[in-house]
C-alpha atoms as a PDB file:
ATOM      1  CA  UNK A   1       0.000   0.000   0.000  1.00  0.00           C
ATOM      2  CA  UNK A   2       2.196   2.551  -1.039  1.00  0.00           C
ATOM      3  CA  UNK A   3       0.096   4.933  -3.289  1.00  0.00           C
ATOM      4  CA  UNK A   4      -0.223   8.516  -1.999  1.00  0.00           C
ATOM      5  CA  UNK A   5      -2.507  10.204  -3.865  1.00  0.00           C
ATOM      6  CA  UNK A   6      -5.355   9.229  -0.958  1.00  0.00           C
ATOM      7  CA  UNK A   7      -2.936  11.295   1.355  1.00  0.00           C
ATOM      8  CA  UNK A   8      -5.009  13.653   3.349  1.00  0.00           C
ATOM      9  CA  UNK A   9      -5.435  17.403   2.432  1.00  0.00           C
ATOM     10  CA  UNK A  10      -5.090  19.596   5.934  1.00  0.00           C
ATOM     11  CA  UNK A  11      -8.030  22.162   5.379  1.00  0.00           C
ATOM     12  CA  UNK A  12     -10.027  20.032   7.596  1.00  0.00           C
ATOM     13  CA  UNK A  13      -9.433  18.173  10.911  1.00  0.00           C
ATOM     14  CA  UNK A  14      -6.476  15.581  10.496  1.00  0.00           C
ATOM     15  CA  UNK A  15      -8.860  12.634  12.141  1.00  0.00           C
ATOM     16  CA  UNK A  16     -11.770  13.770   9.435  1.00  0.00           C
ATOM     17  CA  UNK A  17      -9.258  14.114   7.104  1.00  0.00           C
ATOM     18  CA  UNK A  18      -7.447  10.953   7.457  1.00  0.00           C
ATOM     19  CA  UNK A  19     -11.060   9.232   8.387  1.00  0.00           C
ATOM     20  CA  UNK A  20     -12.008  10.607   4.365  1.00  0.00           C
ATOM     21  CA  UNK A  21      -9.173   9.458   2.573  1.00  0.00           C
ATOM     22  CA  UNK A  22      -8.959   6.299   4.138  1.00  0.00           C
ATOM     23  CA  UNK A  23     -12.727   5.776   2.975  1.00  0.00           C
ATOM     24  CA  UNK A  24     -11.783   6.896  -0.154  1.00  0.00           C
ATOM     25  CA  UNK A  25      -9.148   4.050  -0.542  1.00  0.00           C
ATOM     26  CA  UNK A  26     -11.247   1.743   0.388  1.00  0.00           C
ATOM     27  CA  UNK A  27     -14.008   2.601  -1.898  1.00  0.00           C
ATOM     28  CA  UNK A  28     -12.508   2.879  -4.835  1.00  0.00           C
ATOM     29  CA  UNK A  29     -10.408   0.354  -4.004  1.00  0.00           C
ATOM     30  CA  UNK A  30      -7.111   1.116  -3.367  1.00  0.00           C
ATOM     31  CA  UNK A  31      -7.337  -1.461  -0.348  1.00  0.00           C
ATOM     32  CA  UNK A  32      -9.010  -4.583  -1.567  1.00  0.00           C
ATOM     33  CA  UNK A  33     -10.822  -7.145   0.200  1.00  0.00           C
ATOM     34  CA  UNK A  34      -8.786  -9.718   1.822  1.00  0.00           C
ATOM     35  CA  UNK A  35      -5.353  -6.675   2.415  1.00  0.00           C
ATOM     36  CA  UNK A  36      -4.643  -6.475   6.170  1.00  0.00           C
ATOM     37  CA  UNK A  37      -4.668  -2.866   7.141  1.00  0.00           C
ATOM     38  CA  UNK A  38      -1.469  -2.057   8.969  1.00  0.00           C
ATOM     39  CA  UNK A  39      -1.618   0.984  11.327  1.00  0.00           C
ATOM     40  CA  UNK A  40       2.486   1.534  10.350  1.00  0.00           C
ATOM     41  CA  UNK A  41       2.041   1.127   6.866  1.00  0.00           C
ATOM     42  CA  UNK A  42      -0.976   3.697   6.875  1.00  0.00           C
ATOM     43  CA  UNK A  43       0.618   6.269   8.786  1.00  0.00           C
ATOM     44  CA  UNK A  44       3.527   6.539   6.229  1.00  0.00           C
ATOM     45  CA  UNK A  45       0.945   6.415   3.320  1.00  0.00           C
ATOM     46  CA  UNK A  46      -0.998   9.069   4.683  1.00  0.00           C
ATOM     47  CA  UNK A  47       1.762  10.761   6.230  1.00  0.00           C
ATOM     48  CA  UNK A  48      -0.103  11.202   9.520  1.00  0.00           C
ATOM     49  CA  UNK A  49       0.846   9.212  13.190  1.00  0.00           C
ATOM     50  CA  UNK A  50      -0.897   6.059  13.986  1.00  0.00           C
ATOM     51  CA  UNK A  51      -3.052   7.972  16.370  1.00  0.00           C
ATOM     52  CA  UNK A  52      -5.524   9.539  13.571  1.00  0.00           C
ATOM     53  CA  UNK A  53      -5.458   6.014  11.734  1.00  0.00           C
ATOM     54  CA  UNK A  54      -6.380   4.096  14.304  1.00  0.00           C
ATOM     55  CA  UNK A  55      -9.574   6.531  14.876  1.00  0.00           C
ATOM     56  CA  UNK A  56     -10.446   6.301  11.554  1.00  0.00           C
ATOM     57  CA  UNK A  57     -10.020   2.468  11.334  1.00  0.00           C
ATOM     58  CA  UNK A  58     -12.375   2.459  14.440  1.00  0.00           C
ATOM     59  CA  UNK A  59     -15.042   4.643  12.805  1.00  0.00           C
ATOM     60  CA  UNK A  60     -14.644   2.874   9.465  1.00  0.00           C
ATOM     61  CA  UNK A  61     -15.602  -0.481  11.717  1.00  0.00           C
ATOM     62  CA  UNK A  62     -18.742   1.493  12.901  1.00  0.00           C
ATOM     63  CA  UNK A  63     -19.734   2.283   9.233  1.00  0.00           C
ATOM     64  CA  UNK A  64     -19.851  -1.483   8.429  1.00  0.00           C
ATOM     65  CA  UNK A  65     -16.659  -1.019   5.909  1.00  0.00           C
ATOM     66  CA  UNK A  66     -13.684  -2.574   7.839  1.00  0.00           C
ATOM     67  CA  UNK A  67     -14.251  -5.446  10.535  1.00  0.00           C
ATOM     68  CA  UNK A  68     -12.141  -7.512  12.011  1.00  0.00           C
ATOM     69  CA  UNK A  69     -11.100 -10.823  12.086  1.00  0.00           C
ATOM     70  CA  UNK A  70     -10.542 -13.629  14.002  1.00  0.00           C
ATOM     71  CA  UNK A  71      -6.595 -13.685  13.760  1.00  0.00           C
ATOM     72  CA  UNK A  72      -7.302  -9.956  15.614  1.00  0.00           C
ATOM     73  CA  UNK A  73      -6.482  -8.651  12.057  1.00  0.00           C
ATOM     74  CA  UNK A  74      -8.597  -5.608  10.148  1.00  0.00           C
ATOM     75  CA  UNK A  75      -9.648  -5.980   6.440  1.00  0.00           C
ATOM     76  CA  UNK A  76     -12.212  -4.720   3.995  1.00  0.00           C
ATOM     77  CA  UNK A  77     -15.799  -6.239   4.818  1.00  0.00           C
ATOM     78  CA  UNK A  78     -16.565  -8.615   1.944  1.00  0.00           C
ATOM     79  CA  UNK A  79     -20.045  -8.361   1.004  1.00  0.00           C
ATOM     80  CA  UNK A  80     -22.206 -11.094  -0.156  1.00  0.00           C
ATOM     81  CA  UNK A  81     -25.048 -11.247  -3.709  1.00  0.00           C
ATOM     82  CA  UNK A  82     -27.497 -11.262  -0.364  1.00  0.00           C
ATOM     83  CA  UNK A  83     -25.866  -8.196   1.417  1.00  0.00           C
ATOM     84  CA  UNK A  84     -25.709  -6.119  -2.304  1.00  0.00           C
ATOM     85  CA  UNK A  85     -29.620  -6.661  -2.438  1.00  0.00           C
ATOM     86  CA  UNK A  86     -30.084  -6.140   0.654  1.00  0.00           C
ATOM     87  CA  UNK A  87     -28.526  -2.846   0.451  1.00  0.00           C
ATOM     88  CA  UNK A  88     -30.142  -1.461  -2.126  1.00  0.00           C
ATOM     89  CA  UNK A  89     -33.659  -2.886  -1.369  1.00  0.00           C
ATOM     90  CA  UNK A  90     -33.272  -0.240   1.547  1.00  0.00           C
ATOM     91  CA  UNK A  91     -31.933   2.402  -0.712  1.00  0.00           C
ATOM     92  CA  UNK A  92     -34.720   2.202  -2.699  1.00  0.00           C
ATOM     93  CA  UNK A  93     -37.368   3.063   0.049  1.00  0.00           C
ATOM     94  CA  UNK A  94     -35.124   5.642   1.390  1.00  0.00           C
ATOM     95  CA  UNK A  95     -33.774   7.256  -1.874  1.00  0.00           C
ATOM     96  CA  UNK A  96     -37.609   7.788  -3.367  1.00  0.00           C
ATOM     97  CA  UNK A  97     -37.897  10.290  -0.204  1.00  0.00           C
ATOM     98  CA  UNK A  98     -35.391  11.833  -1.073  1.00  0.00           C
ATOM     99  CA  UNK A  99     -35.783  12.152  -4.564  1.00  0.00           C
ATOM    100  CA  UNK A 100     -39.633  13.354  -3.129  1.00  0.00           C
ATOM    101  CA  UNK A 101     -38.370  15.903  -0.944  1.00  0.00           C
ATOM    102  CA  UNK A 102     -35.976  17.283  -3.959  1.00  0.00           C
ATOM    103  CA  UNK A 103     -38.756  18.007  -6.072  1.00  0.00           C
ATOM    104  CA  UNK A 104     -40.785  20.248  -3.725  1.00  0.00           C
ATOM    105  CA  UNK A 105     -37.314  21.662  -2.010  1.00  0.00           C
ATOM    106  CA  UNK A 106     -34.187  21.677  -3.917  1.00  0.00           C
ATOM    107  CA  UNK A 107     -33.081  25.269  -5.041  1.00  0.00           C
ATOM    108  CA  UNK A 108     -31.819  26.351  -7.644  1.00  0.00           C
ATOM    109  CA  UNK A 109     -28.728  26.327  -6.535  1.00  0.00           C
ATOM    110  CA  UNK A 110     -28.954  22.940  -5.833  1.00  0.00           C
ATOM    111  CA  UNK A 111     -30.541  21.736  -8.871  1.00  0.00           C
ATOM    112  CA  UNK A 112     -27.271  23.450 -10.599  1.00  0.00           C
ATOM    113  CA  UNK A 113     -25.161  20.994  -9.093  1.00  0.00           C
ATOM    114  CA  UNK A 114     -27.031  18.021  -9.356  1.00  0.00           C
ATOM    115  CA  UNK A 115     -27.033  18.710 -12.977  1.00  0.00           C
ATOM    116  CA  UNK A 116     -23.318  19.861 -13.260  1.00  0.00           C
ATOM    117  CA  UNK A 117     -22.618  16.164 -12.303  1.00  0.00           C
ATOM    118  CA  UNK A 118     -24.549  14.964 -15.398  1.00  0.00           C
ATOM    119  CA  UNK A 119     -22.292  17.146 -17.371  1.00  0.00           C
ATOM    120  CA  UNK A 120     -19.226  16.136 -16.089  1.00  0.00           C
ATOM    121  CA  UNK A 121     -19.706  12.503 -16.137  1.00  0.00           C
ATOM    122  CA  UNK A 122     -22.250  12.398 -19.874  1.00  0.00           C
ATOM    123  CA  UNK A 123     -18.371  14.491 -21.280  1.00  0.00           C
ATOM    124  CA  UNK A 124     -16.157  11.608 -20.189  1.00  0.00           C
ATOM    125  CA  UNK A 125     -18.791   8.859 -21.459  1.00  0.00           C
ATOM    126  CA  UNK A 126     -18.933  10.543 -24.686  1.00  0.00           C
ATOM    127  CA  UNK A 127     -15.411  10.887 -24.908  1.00  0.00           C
ATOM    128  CA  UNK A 128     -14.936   6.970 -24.278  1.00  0.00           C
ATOM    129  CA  UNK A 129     -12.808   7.499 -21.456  1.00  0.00           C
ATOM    130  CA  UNK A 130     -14.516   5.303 -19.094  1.00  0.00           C
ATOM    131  CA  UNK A 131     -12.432   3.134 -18.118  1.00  0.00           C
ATOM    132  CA  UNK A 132      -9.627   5.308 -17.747  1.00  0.00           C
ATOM    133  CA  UNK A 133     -11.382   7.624 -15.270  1.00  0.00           C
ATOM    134  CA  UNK A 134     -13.885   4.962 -13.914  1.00  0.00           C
ATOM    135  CA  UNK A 135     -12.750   6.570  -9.994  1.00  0.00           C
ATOM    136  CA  UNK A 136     -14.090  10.426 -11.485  1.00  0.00           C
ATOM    137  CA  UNK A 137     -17.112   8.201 -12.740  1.00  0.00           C
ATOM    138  CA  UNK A 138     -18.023   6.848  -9.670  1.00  0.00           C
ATOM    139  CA  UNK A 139     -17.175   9.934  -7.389  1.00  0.00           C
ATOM    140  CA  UNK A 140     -19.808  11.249  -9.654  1.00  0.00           C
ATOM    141  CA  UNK A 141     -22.256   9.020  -8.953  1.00  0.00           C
ATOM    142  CA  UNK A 142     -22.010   9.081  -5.324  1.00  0.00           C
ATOM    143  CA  UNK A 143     -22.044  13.227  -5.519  1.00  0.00           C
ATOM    144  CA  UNK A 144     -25.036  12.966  -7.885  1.00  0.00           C
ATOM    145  CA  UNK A 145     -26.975  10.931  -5.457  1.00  0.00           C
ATOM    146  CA  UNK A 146     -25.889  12.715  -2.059  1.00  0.00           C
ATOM    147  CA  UNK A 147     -26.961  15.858  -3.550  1.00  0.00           C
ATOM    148  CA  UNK A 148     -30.406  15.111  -4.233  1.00  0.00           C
ATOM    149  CA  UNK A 149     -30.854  13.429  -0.793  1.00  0.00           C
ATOM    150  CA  UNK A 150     -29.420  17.299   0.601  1.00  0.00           C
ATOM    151  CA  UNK A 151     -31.714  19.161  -0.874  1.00  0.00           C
ATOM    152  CA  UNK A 152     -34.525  16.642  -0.246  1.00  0.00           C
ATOM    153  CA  UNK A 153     -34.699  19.348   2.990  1.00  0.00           C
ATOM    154  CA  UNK A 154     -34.766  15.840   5.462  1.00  0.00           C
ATOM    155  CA  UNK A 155     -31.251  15.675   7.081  1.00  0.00           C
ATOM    156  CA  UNK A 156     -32.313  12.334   8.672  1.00  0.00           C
ATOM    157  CA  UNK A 157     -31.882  11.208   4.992  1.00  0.00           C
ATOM    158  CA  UNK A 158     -28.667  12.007   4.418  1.00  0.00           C
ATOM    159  CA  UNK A 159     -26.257  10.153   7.056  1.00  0.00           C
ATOM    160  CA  UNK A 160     -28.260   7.408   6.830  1.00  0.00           C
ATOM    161  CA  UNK A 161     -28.010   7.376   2.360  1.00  0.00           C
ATOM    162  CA  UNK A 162     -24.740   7.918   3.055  1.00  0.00           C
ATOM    163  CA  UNK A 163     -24.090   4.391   4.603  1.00  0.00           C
ATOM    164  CA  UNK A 164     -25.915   2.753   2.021  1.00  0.00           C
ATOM    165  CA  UNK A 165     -24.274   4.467  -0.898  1.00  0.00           C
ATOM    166  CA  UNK A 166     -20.579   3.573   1.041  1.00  0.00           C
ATOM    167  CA  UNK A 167     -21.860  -0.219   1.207  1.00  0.00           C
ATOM    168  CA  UNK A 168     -23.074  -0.053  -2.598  1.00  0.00           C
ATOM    169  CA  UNK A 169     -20.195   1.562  -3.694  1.00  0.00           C
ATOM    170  CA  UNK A 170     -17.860  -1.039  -2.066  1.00  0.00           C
ATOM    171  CA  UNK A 171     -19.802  -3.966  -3.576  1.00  0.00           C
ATOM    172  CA  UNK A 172     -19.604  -2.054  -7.078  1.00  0.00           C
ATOM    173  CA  UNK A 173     -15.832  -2.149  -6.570  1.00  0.00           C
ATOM    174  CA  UNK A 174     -15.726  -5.586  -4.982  1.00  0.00           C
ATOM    175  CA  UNK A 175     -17.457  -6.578  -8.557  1.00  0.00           C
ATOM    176  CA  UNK A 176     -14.870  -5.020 -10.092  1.00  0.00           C
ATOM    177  CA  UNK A 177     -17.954  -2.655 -11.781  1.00  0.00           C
ATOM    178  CA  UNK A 178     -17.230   0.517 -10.735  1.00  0.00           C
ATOM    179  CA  UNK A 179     -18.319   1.961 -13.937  1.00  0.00           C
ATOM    180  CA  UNK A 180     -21.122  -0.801 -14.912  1.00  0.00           C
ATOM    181  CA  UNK A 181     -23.282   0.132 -18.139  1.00  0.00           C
ATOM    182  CA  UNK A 182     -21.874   3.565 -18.189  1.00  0.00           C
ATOM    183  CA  UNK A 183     -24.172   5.063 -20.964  1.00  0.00           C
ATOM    184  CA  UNK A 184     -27.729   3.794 -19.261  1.00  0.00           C
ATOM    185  CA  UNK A 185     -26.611   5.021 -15.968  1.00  0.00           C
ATOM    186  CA  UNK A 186     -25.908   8.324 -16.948  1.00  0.00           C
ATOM    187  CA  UNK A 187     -29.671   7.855 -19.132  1.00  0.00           C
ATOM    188  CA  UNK A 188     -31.368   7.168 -16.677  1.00  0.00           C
ATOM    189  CA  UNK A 189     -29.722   9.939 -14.020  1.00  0.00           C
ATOM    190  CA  UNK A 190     -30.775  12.445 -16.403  1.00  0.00           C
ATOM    191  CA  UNK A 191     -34.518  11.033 -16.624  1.00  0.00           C
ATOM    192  CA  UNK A 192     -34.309  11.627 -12.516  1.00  0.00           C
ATOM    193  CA  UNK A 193     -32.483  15.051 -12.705  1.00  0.00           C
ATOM    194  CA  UNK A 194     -35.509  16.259 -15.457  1.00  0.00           C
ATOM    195  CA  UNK A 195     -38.587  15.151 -13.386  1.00  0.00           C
ATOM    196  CA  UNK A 196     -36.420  16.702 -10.427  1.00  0.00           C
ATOM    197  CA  UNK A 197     -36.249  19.891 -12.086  1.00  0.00           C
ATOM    198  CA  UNK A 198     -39.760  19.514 -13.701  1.00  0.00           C
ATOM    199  CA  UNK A 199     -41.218  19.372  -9.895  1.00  0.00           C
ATOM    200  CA  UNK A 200     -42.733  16.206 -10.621  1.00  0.00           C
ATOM    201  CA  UNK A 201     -42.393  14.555  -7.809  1.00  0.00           C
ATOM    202  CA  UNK A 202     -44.176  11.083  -9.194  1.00  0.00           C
ATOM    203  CA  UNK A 203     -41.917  10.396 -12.288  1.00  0.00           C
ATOM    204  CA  UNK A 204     -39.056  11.411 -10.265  1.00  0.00           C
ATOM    205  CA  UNK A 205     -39.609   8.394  -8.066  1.00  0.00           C
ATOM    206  CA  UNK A 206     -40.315   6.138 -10.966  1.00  0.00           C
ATOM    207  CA  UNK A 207     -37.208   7.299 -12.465  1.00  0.00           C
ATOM    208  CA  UNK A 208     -35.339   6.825  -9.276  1.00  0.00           C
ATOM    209  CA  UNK A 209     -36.890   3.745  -8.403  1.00  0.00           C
ATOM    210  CA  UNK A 210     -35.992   1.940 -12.203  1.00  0.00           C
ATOM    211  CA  UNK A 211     -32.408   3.204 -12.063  1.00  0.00           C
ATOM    212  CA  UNK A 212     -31.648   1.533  -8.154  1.00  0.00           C
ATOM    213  CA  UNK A 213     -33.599  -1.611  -9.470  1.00  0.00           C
ATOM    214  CA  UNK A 214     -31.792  -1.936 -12.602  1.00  0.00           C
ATOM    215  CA  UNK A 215     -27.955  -1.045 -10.146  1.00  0.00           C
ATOM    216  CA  UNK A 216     -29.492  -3.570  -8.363  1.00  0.00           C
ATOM    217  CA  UNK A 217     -29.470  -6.138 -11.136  1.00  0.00           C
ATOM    218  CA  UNK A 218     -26.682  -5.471 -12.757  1.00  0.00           C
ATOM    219  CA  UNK A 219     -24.903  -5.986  -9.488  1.00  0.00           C
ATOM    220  CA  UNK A 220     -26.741  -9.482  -8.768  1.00  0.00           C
ATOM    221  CA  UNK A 221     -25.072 -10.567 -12.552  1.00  0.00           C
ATOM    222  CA  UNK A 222     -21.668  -9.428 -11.760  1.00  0.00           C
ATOM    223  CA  UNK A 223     -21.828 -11.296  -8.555  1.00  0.00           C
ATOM    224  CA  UNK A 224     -22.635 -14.291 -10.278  1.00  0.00           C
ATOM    225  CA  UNK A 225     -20.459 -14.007 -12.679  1.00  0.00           C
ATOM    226  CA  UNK A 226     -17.762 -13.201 -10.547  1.00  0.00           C
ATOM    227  CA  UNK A 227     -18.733 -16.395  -8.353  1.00  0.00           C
ATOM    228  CA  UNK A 228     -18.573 -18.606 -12.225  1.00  0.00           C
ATOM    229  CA  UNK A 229     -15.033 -17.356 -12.418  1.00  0.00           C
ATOM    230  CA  UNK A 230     -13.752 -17.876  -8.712  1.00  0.00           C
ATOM    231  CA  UNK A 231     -15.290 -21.641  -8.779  1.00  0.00           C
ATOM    232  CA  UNK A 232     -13.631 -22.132 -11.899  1.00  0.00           C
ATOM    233  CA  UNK A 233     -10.460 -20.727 -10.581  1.00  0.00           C
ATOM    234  CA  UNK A 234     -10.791 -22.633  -7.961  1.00  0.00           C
ATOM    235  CA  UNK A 235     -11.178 -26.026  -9.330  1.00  0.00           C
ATOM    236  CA  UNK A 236      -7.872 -25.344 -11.331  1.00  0.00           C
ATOM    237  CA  UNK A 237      -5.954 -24.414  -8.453  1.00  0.00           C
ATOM    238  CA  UNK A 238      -7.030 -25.223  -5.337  1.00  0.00           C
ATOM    239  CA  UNK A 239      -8.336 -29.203  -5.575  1.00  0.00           C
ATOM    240  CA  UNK A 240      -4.857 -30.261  -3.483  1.00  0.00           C
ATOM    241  CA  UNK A 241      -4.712 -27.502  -1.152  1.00  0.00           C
ATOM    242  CA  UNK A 242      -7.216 -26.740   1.718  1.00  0.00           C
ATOM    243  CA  UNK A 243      -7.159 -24.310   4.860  1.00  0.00           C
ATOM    244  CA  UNK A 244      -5.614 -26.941   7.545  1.00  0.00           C
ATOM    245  CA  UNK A 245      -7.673 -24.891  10.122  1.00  0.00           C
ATOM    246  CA  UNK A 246     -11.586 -25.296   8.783  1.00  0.00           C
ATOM    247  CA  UNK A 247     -10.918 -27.637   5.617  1.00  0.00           C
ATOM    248  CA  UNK A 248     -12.406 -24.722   3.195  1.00  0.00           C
ATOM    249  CA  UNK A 249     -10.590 -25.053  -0.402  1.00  0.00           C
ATOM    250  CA  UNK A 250     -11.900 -21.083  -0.889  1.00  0.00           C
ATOM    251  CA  UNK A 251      -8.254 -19.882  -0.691  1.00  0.00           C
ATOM    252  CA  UNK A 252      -6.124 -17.694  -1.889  1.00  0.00           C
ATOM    253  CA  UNK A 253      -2.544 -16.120  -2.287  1.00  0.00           C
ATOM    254  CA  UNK A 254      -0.663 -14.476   0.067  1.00  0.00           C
ATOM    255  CA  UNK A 255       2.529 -13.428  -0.785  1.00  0.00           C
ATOM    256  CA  UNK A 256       5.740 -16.611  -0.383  1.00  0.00           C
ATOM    257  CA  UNK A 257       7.833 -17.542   3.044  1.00  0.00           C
ATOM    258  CA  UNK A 258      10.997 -19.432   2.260  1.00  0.00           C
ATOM    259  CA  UNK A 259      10.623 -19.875  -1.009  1.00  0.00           C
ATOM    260  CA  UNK A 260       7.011 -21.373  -0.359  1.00  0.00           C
ATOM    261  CA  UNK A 261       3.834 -20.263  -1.935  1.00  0.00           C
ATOM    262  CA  UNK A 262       1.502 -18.569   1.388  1.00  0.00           C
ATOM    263  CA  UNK A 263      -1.906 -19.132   1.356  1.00  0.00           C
ATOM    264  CA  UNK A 264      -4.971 -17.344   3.353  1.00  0.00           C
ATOM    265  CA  UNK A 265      -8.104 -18.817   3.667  1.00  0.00           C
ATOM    266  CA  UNK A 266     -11.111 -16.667   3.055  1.00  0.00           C
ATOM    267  CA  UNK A 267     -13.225 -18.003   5.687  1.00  0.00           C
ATOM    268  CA  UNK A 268     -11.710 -17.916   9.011  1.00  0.00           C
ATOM    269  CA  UNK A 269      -8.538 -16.192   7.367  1.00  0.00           C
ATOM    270  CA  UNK A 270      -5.917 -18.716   8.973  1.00  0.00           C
ATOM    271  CA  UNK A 271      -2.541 -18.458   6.863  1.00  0.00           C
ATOM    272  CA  UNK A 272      -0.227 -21.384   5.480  1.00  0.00           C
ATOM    273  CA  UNK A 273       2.032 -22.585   3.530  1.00  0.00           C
ATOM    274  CA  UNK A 274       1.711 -24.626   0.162  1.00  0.00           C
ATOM    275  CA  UNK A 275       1.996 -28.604   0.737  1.00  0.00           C
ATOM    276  CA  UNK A 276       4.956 -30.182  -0.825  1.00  0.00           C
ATOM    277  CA  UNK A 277       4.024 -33.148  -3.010  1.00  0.00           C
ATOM    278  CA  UNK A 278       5.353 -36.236  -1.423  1.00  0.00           C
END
């Protein structure tokens, strides 16, 4: 974990600081799923003591991003297909308030810079630079949808979207989709942003409610896809080696000891050491 460009700016509090660019890294996933976080190695990417890390690893535990282990390690929560719907059945009912409340409260002002985030992100799709900015793309997204929730003029809504949208962004990235379907998102974020600005508070939340059920899907195929792969990944690699601890073949690598391959099993996250043949 070496990257600095997550290193936190100094306008605001170093613990808020250091609390937002570690949730940055994690979210767009500059600290995968399955990476131990270090306190030392943190503090010299961030360039802050451990004292500010360790708070923000704490609140990042709170948030449901980071738990821990039961080797007393910290890593990335893994989310399951289940925990992705999950998610964003809840976003649903909570997002068409929001979307609700923007219609009858949003200012102009407001509706400015919903819209300037259409703009921004319907210029790099139409450039076909998607991929190469897919961390712009999906800062984007998340600004386009916290926006409407504050002017929605229900701050109950927003700390509470807030979670949700961290939890869906991290399964997004976990899917390695962090820019899925790039062109019917951004289609159907302008149908929301027009009935928005239109003051029609019904199509807005059948706008709203189409786009989070169609995330929603699209998420539930990547995870299944993504499960295809790792089964058939599995089967190639893993048929003579098994966590020693809990017997699960769902393994992976860990780096090498002694010349040795190291393994880490993704269930109860025990580490070992390839068996030698004989």
């Amino acid at each position: 974990m070496s990257d600095t460009s997550f290193a936190p700016q100094r306008a605001k509090t170093l613990h808020d600081q250091t609390y937002l660019a570690l949730r940055s890294a994690i979210l767009f996933g500059r600290i995968r799923v399955g990476e131990r976080l270090v306190e030392t190695q943190l503090a010299q990417q961030f360039q802050v003591s451990r004292t500010p890390i360790r708070a923000a690893v704490c609140q990042l535990q709170q948030t449901g991003l980071l738990t821990a282990h039961a080797d007393g390690g910290i890593y990335v929560r893994k989310l399951s297909l289940h925990d992705a719907i999950k998610i964003y059945d809840c976003r649903i009912v909570l997002e068409q308030l929001a979307v609700a409340g923007s219609c009858e409260h949003a200012t102009k002002a407001q509706l400015k810079a919903i819209e300037q985030t259409l703009i921004e992100s319907e210029l790099i799709a139409q450039r076909g630079d998607a991929h190469s900015h897919s961390i712009q793309l999906l800062d984007l997204n998340i600004r386009f949808h916290r926006l409407i929730a504050q002017s929605s003029d229900n701050p109950w809504l927003v700390p509470l979207l807030e979670q949700l949208s961290n939890q869906a962004t991290l399964s997004r990235v976990q899917t390695l989709q962090a820019t899925p379907d790039v062109f019917n998102v951004h289609h159907e974020h302008r149908q929301i942003y027009t009935a928005i600005a239109n003051h029609d508070a019904d199509m807005a939340v059948q706008q709203l409610t189409h786009h989070l059920q169609s995330s929603q899907k699209r998420i539930a195929k990547q995870f299944q896809a993504g499960r295809a792969d790792a089964s058939q990944s599995a089967g190639q690699m893993q048929t003579s080696q098994r966590c020693p601890e809990c017997g699960s073949p769902e393994i992976s690598k860990n780096g090498r000891r002694s010349g040795r391959q190291n393994y880490i099993c993704k269930q109860c996250r025990r580490q070992f050491l390839e068996r030698l043949p004989g």
